[in-house]
Protein backbone atom coordinates (compact mmCIF):
# COMPACT_ATOMS: atom_id res chain seq x y z
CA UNK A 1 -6.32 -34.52 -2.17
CA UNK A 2 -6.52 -32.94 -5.50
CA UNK A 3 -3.88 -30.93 -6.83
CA UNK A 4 -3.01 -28.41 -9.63
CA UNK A 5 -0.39 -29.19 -11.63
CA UNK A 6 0.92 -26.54 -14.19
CA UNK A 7 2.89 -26.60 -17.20
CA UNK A 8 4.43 -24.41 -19.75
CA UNK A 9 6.57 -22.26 -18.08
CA UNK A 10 10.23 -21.09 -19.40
CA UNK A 11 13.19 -18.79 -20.07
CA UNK A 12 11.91 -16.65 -23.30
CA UNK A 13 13.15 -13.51 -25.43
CA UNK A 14 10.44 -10.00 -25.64
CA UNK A 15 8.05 -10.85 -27.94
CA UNK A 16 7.84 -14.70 -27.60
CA UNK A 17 5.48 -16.75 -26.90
CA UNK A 18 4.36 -19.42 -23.71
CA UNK A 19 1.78 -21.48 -23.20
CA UNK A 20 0.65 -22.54 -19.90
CA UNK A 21 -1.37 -25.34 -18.60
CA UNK A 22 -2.98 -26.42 -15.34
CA UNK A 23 -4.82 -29.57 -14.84
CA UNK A 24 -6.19 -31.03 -11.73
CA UNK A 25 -5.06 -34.80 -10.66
CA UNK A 26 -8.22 -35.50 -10.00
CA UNK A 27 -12.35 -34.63 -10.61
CA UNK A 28 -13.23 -31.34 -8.65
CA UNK A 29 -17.25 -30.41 -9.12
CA UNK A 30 -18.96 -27.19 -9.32
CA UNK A 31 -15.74 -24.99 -10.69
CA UNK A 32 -17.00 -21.60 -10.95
CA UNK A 33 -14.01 -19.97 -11.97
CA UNK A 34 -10.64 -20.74 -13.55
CA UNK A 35 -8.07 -18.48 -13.70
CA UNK A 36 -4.76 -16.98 -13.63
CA UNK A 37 -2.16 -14.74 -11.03
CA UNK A 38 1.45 -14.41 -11.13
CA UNK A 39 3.82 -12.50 -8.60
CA UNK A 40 7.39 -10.90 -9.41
CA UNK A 41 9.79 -10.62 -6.70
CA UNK A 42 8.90 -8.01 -4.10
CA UNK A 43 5.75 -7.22 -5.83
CA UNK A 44 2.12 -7.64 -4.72
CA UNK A 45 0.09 -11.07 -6.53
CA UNK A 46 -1.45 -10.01 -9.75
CA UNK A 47 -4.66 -11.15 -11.01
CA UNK A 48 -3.79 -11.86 -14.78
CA UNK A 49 -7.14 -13.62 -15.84
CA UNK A 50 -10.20 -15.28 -14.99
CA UNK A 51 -12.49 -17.18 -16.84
CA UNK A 52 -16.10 -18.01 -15.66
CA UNK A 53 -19.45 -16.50 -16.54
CA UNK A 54 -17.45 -13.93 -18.34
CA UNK A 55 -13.63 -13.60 -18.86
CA UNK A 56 -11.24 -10.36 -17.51
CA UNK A 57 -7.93 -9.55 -17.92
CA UNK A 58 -6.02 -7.37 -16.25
CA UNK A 59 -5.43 -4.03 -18.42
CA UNK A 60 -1.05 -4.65 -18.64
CA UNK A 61 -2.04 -8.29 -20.88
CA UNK A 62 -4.81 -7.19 -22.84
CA UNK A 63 -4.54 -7.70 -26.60
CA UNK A 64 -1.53 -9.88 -25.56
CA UNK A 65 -2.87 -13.16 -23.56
CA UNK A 66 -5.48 -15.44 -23.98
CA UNK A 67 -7.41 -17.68 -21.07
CA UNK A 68 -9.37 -20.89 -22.38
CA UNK A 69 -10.12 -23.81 -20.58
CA UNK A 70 -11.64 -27.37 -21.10
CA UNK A 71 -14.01 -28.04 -18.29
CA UNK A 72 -14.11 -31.50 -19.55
CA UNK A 73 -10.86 -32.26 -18.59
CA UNK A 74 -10.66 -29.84 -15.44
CA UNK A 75 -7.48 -27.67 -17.06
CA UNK A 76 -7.38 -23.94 -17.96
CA UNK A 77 -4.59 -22.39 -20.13
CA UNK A 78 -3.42 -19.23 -20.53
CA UNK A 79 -1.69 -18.00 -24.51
CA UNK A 80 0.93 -15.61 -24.09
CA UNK A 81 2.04 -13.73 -26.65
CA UNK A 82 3.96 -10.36 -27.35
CA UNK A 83 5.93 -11.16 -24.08
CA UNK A 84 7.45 -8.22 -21.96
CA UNK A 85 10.19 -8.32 -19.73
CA UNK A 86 7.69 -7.02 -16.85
CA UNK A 87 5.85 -10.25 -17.52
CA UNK A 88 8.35 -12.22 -16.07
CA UNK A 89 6.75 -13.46 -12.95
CA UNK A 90 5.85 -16.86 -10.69
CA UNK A 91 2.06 -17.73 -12.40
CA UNK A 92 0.27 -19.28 -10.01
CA UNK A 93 -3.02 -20.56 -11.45
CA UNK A 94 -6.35 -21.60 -9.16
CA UNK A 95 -9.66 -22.75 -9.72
CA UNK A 96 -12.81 -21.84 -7.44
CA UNK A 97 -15.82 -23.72 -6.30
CA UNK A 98 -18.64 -24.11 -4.90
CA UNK A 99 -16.79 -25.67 -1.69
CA UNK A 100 -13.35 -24.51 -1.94
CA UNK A 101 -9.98 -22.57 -3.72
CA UNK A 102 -7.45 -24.96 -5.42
CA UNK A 103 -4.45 -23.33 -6.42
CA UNK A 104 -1.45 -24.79 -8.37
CA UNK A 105 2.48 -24.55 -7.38
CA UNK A 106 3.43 -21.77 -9.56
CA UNK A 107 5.60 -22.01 -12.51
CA UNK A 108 8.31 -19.21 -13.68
CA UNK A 109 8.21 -17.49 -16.63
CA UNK A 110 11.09 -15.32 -17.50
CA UNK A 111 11.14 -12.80 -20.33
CA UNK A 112 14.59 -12.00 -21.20
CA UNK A 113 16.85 -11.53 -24.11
């Protein structure tokens, strides 16, 4: 069973910067889209970005994060800069294809000074 493993996540002051990562532990074929939601407590999941035949972002991160990916090696990141303390959320990141949704564990991210 192939799995999404992320990476990146952390305890950060406003304005800082994260990174995350998310790699699948194995091949998956046919990814259509890559991408990116998070979910604060007792708030609704949040599509932050997606990147496939073109890339969106929701309107609170743009100018602020960045999605790439490397379809080579089946991982898609996410740049984060300019943090806000409303960014502080679980990201959850997932990738869709032809036959099926993946979607990683979540990792926190917690803007705070």
């Amino acid at each position: 069973q192939v799995q999404l493993v992320e990476s990146g996540g952390g305890l950060v002051q406003p304005g800082g910067s994260l990174r995350l990562s998310c790699a699948a532990s194995g091949i998956i074929f046919n990814i259509v889209t890559m991408g990116w939601y998070r979910q604060a407590p007792g708030k609704q999941r949040e599509l932050v970005a997606t990147s496939g035949g073109s890339t969106m972002y929701a309107d609170s991160v743009k100018g602020r994060f960045t999605i790439s990916r490397d379809n080579a090696k089946n991982t898609v990141y996410l740049q984060m800069n300019g943090l806000k303390p409303e960014d502080t959320a679980v990201y959850l990141c997932y990738f869709h294809s032809y036959y099926r949704d993946y979607w990683g564990q979540g990792t926190q991210v917690t803007v705070s000074s």
